[in-house]
PDB file of N, CA and C in Angstrom:
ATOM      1  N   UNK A   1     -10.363  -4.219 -12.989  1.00  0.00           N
ATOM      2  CA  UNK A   1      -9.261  -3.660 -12.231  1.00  0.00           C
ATOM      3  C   UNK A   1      -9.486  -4.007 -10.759  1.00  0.00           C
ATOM      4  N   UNK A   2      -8.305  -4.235 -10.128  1.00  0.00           N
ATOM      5  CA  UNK A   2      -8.619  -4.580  -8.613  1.00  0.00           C
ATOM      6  C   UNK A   2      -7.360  -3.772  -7.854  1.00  0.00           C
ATOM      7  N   UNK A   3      -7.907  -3.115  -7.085  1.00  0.00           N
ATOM      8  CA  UNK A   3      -7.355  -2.158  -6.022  1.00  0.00           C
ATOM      9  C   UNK A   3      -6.971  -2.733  -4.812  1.00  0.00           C
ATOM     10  N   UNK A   4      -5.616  -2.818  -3.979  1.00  0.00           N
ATOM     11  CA  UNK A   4      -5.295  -3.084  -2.487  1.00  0.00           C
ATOM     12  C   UNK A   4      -5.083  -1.876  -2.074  1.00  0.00           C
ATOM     13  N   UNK A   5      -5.856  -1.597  -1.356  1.00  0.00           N
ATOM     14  CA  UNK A   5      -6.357  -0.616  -0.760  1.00  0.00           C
ATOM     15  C   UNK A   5      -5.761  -0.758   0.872  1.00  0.00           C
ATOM     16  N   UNK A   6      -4.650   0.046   1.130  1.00  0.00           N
ATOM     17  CA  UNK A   6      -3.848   0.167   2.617  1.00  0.00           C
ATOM     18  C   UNK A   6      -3.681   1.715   3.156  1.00  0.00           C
ATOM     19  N   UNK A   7      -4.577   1.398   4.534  1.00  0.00           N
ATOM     20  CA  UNK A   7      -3.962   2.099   5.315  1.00  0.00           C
ATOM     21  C   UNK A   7      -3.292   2.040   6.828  1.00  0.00           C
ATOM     22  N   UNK A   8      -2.561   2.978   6.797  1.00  0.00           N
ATOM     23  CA  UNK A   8      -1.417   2.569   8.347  1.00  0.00           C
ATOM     24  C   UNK A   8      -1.203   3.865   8.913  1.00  0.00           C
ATOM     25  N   UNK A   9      -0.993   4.102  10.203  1.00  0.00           N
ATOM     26  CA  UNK A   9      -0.361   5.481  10.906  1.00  0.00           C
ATOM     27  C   UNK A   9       1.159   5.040  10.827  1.00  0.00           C
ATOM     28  N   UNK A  10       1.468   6.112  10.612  1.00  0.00           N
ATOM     29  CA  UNK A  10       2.928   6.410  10.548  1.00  0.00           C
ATOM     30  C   UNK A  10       3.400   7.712  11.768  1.00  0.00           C
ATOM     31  N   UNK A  11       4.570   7.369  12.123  1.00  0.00           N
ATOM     32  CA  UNK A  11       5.388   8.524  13.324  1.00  0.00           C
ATOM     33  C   UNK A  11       5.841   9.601  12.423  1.00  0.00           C
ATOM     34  N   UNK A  12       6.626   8.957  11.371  1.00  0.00           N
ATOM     35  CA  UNK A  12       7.398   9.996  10.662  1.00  0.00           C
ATOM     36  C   UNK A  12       6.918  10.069   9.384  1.00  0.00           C
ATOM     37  N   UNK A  13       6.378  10.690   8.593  1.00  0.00           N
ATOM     38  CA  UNK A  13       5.588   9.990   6.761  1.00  0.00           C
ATOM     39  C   UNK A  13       7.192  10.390   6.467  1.00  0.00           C
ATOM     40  N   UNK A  14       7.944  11.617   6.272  1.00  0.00           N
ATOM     41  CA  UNK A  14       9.085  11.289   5.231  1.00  0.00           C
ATOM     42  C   UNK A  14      10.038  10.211   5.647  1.00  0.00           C
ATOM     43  N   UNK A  15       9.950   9.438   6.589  1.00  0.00           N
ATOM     44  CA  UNK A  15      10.803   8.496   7.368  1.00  0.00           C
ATOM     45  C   UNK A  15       9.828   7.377   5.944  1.00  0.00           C
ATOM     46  N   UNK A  16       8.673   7.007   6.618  1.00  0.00           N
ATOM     47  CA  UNK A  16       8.141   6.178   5.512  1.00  0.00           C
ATOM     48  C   UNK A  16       7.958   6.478   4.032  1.00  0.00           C
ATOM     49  N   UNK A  17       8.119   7.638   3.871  1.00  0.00           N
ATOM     50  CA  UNK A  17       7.909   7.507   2.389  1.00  0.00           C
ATOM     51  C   UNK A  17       9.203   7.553   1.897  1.00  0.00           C
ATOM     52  N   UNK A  18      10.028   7.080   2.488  1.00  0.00           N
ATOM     53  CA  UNK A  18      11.650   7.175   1.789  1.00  0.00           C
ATOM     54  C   UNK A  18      11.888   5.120   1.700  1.00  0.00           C
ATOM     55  N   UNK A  19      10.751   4.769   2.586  1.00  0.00           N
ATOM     56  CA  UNK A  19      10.929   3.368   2.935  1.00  0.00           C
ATOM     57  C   UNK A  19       9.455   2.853   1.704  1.00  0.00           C
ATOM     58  N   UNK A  20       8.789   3.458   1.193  1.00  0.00           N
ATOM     59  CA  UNK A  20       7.816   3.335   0.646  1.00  0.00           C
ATOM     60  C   UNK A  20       8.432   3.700  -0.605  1.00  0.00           C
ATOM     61  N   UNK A  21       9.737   4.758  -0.905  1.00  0.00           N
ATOM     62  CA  UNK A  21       9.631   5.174  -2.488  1.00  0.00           C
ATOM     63  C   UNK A  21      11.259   3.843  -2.660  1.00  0.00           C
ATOM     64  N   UNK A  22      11.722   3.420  -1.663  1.00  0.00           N
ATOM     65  CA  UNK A  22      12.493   2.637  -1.912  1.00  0.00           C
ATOM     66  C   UNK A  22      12.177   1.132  -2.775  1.00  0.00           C
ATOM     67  N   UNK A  23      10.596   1.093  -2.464  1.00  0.00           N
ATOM     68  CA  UNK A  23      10.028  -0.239  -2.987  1.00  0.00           C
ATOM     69  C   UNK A  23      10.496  -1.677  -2.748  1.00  0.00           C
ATOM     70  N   UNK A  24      10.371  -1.976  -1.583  1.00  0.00           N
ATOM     71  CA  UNK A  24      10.773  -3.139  -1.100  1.00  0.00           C
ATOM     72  C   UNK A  24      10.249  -4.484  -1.575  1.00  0.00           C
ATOM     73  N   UNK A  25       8.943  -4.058  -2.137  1.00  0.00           N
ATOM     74  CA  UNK A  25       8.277  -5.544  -2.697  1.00  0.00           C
ATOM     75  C   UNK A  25       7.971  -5.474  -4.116  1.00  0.00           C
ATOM     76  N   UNK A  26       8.925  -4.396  -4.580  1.00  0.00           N
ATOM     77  CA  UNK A  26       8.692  -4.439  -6.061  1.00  0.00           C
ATOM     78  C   UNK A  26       7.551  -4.414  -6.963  1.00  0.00           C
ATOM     79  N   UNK A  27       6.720  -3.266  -6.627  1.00  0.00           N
ATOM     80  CA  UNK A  27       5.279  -3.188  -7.445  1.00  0.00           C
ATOM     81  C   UNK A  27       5.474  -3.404  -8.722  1.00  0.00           C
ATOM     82  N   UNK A  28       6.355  -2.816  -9.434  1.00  0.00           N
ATOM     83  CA  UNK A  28       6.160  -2.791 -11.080  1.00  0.00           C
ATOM     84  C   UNK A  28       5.812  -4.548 -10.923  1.00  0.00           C
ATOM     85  N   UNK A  29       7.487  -5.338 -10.648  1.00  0.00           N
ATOM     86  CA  UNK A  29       7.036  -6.539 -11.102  1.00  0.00           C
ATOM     87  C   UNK A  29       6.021  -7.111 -10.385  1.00  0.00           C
ATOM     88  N   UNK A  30       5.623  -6.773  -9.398  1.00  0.00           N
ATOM     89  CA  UNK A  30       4.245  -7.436  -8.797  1.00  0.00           C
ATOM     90  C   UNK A  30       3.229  -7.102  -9.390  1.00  0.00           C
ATOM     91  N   UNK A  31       3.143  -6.452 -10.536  1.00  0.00           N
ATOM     92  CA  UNK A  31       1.754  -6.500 -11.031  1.00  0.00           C
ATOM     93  C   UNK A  31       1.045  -5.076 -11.045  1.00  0.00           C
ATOM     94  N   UNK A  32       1.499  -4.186 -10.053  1.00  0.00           N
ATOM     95  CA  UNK A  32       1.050  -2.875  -9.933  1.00  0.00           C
ATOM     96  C   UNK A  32       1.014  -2.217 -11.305  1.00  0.00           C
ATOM     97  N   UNK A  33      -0.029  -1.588 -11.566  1.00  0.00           N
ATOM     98  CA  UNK A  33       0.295  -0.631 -13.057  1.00  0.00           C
ATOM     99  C   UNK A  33      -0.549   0.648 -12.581  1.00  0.00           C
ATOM    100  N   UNK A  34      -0.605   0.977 -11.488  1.00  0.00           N
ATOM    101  CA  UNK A  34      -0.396   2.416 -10.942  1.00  0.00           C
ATOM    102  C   UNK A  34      -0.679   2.283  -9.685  1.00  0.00           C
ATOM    103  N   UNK A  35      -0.268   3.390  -8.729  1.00  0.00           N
ATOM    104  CA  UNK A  35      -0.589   3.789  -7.523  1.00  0.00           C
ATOM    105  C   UNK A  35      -0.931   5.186  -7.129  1.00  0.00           C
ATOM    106  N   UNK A  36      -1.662   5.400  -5.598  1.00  0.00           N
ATOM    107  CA  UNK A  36      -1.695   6.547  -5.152  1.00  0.00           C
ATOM    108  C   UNK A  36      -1.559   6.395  -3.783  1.00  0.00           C
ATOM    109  N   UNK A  37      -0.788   7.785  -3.509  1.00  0.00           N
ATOM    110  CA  UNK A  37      -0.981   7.799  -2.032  1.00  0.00           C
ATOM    111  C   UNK A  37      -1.779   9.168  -1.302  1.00  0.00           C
ATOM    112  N   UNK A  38      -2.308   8.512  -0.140  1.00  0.00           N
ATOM    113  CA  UNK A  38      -3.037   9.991  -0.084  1.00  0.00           C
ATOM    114  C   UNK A  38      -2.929  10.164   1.989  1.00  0.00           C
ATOM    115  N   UNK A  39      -2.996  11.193   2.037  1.00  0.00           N
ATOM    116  CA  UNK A  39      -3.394  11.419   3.527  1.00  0.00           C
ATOM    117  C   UNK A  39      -4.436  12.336   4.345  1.00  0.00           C
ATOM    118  N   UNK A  40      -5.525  11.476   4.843  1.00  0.00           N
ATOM    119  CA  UNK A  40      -6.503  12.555   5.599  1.00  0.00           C
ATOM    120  C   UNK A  40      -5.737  14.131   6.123  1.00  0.00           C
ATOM    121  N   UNK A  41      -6.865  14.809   4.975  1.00  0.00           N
ATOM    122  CA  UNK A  41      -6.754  16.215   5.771  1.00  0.00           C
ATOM    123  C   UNK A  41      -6.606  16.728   7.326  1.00  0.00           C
ATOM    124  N   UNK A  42      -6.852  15.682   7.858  1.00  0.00           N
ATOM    125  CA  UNK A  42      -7.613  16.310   9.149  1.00  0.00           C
ATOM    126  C   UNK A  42      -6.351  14.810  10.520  1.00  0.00           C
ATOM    127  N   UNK A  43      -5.595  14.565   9.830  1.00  0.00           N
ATOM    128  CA  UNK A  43      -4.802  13.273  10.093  1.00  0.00           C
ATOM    129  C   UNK A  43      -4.114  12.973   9.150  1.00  0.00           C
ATOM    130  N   UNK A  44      -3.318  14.275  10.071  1.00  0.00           N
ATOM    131  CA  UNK A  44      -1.048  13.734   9.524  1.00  0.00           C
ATOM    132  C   UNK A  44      -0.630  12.353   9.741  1.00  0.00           C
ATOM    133  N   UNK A  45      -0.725  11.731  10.500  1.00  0.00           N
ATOM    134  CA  UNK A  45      -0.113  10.480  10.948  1.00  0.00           C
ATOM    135  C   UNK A  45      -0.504   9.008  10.242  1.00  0.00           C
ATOM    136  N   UNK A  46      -2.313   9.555   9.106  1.00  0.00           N
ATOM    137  CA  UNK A  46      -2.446   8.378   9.018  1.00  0.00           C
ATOM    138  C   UNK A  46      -1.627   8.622   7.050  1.00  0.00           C
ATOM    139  N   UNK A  47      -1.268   7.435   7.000  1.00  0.00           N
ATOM    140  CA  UNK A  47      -1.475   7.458   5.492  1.00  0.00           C
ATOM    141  C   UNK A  47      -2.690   6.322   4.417  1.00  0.00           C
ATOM    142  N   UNK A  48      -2.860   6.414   3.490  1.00  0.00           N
ATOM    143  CA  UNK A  48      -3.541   5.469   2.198  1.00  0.00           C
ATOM    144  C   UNK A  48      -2.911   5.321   1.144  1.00  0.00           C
ATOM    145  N   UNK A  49      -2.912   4.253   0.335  1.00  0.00           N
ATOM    146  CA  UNK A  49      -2.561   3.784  -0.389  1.00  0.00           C
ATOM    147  C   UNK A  49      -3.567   3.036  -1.819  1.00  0.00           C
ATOM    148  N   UNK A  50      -3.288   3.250  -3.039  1.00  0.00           N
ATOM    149  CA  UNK A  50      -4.079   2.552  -3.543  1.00  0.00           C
ATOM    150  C   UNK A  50      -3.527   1.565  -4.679  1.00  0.00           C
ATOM    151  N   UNK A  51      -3.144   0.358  -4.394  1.00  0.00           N
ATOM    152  CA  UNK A  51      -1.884  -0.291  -5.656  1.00  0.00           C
ATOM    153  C   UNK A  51      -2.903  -0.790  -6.961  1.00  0.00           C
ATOM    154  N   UNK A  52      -2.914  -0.695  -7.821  1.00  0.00           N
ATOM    155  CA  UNK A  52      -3.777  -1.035  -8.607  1.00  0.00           C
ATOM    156  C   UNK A  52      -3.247  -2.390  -9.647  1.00  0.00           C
ATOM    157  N   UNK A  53      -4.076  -3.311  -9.858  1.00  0.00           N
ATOM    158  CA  UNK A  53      -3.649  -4.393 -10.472  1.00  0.00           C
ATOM    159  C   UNK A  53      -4.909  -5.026 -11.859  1.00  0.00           C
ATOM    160  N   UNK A  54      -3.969  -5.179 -12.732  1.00  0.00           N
ATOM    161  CA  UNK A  54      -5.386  -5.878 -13.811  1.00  0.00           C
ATOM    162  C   UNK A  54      -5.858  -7.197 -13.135  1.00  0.00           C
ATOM    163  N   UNK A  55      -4.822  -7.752 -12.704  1.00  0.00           N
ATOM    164  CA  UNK A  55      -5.220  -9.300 -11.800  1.00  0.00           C
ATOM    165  C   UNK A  55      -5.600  -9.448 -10.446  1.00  0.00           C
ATOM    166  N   UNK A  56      -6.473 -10.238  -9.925  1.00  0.00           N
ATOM    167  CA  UNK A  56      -6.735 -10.644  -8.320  1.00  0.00           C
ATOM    168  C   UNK A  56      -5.485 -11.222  -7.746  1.00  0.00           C
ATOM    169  N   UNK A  57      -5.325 -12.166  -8.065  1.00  0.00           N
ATOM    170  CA  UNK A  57      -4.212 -12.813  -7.986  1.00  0.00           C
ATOM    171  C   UNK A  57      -3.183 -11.941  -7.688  1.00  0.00           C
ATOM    172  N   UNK A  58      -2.470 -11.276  -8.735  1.00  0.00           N
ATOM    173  CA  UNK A  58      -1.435 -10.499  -8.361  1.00  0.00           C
ATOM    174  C   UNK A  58      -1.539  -9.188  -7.297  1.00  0.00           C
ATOM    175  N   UNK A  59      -2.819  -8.833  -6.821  1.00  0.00           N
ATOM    176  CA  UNK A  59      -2.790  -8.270  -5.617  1.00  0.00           C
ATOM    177  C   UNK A  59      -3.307  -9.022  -4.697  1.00  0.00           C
ATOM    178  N   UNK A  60      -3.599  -9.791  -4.583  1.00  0.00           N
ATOM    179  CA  UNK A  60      -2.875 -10.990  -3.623  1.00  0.00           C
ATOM    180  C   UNK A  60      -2.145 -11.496  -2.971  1.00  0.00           C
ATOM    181  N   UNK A  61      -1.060 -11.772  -3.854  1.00  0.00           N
ATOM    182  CA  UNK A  61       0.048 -11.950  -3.862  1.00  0.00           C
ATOM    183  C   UNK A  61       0.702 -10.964  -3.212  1.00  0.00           C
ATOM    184  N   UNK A  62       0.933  -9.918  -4.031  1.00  0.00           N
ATOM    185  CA  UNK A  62       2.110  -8.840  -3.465  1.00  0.00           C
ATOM    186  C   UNK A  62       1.310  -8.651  -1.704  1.00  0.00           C
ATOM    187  N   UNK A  63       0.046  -8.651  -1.520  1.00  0.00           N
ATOM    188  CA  UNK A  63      -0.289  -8.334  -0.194  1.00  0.00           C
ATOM    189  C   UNK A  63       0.454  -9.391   0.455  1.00  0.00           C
ATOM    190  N   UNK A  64       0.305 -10.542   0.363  1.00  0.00           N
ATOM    191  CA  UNK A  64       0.949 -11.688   1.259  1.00  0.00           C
ATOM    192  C   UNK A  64       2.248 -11.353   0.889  1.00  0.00           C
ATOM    193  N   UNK A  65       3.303 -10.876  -0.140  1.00  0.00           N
ATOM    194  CA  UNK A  65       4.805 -10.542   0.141  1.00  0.00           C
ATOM    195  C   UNK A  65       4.777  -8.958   1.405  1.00  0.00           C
ATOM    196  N   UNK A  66       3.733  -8.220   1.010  1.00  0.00           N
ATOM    197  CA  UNK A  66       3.806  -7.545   2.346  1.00  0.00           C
ATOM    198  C   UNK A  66       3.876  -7.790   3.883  1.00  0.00           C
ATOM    199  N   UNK A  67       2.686  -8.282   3.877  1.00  0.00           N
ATOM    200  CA  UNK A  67       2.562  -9.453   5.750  1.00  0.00           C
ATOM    201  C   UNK A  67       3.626  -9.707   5.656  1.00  0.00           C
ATOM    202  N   UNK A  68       4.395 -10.257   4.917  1.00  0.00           N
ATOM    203  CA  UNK A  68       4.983 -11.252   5.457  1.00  0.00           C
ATOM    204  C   UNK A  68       7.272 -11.182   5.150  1.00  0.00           C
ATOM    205  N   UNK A  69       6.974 -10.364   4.558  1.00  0.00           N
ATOM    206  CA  UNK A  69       8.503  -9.671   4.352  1.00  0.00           C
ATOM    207  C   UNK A  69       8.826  -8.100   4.319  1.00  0.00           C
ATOM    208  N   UNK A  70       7.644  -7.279   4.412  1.00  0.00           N
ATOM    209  CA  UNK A  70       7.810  -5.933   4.341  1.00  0.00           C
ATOM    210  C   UNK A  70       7.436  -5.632   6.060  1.00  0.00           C
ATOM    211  N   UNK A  71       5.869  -5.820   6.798  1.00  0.00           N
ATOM    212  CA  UNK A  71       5.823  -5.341   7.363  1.00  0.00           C
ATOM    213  C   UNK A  71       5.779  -6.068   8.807  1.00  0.00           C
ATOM    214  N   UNK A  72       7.207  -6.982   8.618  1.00  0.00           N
ATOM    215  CA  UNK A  72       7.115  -7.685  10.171  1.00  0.00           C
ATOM    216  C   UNK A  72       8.603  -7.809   9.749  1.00  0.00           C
ATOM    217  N   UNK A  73       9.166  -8.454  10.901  1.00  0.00           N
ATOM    218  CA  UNK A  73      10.555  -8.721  10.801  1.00  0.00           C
ATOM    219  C   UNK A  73      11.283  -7.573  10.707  1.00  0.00           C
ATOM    220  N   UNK A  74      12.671  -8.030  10.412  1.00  0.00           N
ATOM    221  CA  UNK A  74      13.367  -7.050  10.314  1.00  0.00           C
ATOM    222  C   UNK A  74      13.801  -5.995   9.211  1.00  0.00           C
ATOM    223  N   UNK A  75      12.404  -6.454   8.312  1.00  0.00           N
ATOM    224  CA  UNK A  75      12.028  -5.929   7.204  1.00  0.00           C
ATOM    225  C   UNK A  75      11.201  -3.869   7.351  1.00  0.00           C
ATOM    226  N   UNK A  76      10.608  -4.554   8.633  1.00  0.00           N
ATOM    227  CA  UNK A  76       9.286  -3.587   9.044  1.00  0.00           C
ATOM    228  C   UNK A  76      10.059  -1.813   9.192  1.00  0.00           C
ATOM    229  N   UNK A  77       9.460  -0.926   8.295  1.00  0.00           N
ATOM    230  CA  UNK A  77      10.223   0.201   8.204  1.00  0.00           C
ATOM    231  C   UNK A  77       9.782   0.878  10.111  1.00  0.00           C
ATOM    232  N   UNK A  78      10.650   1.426  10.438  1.00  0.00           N
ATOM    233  CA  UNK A  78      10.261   1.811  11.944  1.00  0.00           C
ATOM    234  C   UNK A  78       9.531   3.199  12.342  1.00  0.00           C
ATOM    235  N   UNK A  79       9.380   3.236  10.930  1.00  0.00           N
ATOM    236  CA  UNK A  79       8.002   4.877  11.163  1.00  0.00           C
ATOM    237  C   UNK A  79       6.714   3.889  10.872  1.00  0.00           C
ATOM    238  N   UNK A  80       5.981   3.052  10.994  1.00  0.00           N
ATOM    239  CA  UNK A  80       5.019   2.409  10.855  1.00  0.00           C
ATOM    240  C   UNK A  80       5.007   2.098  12.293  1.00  0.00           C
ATOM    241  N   UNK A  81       3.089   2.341  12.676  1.00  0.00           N
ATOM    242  CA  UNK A  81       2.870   2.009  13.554  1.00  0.00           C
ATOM    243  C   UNK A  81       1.686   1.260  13.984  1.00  0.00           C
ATOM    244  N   UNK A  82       1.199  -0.062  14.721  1.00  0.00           N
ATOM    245  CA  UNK A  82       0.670  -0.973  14.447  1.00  0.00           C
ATOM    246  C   UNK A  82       0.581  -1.583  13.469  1.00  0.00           C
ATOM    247  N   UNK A  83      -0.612  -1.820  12.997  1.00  0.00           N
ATOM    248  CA  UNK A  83      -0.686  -3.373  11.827  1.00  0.00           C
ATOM    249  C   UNK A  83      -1.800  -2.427  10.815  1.00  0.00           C
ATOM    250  N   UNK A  84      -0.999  -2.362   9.595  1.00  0.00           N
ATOM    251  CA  UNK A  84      -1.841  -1.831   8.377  1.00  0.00           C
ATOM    252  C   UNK A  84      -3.201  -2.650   8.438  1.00  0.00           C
ATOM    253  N   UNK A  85      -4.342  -1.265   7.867  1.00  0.00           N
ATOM    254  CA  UNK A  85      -5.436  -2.580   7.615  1.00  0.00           C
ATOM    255  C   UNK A  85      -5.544  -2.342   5.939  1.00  0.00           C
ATOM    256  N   UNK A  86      -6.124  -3.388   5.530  1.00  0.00           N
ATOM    257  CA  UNK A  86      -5.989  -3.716   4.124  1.00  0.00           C
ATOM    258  C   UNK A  86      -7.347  -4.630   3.416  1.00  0.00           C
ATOM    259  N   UNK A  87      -7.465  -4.314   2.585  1.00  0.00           N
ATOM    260  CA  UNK A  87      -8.540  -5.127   1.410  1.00  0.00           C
ATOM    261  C   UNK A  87      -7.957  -5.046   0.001  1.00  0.00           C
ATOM    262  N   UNK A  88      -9.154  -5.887  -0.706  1.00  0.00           N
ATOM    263  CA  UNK A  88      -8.596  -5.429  -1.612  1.00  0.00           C
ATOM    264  C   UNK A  88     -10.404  -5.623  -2.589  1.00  0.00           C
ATOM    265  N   UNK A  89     -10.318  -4.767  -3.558  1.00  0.00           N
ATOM    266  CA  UNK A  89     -11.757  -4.258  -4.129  1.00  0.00           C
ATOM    267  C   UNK A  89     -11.669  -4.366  -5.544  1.00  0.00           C
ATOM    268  N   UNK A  90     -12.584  -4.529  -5.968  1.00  0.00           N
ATOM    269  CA  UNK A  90     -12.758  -4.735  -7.602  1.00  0.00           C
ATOM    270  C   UNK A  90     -13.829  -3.534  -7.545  1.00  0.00           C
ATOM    271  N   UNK A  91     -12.995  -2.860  -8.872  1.00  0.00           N
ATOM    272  CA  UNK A  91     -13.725  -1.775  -9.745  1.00  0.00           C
ATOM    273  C   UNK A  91     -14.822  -2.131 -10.653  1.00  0.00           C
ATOM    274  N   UNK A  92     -16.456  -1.973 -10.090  1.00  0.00           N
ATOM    275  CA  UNK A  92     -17.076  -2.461 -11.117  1.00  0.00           C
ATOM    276  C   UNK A  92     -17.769  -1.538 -12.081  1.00  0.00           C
ATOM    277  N   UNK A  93     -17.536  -0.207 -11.464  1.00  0.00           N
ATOM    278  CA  UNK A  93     -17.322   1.348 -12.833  1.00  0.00           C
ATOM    279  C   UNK A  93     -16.773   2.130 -12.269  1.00  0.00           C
ATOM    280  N   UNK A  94     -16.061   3.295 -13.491  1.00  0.00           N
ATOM    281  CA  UNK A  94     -15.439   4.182 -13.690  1.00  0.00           C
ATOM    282  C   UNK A  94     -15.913   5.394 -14.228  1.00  0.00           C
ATOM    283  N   UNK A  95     -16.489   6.222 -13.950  1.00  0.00           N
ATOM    284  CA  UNK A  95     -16.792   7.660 -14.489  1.00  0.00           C
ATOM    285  C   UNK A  95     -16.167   8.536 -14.687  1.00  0.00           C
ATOM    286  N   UNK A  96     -15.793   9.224 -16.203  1.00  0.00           N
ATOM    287  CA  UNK A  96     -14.851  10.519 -15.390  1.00  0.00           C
ATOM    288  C   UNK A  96     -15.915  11.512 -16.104  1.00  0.00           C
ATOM    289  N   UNK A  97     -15.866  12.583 -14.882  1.00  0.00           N
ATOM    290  CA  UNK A  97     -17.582  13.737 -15.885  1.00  0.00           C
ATOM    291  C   UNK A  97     -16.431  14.701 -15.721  1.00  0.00           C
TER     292      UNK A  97
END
């Protein structure tokens, strides 16, 4: 499993999460087969993200349809503020106790 793992400050989160539940880059078909979002306790403004993918490739991908059509241009939702930072991580175990 491989995780893209994003986070960004936001001005407004329900401003972005109306621009986030709209799905602009199309997770299902990009490959996503779950997500989460989460936000520091201690920091309203920031948010996380976790898109999860069976393939590298396909979170890859959808990251470069992000850069490059979601979060620049006149694409870029306007409760986002600066430049998301992002990776992306391979799961090499899972525990659940």
């Amino acid at each position: 499993m491989y995780t893209l793992q994003i986070e960004h400050t936001v001005n407004d989160y329900a401003d972005w999460k109306q621009s986030f539940d709209a799905d602009p880059a199309d997770r299902a078909g990009s490959g996503v087969v779950s997500y989460r979002v989460s936000r520091p306790v201690d920091d309203s403004q920031r948010v996380l993200i976790e898109l999860d993918f069976a393939e590298r490739a396909r979170a890859e991908s959808l990251l470069e349809t992000l850069r490059t059509k979601v979060w620049s241009g006149s694409g870029r939702p306007a409760s986002l503020d600066g430049s998301p930072e992002t990776r992306i991580v391979e799961s090499v175990e899972v525990r659940t106790l």
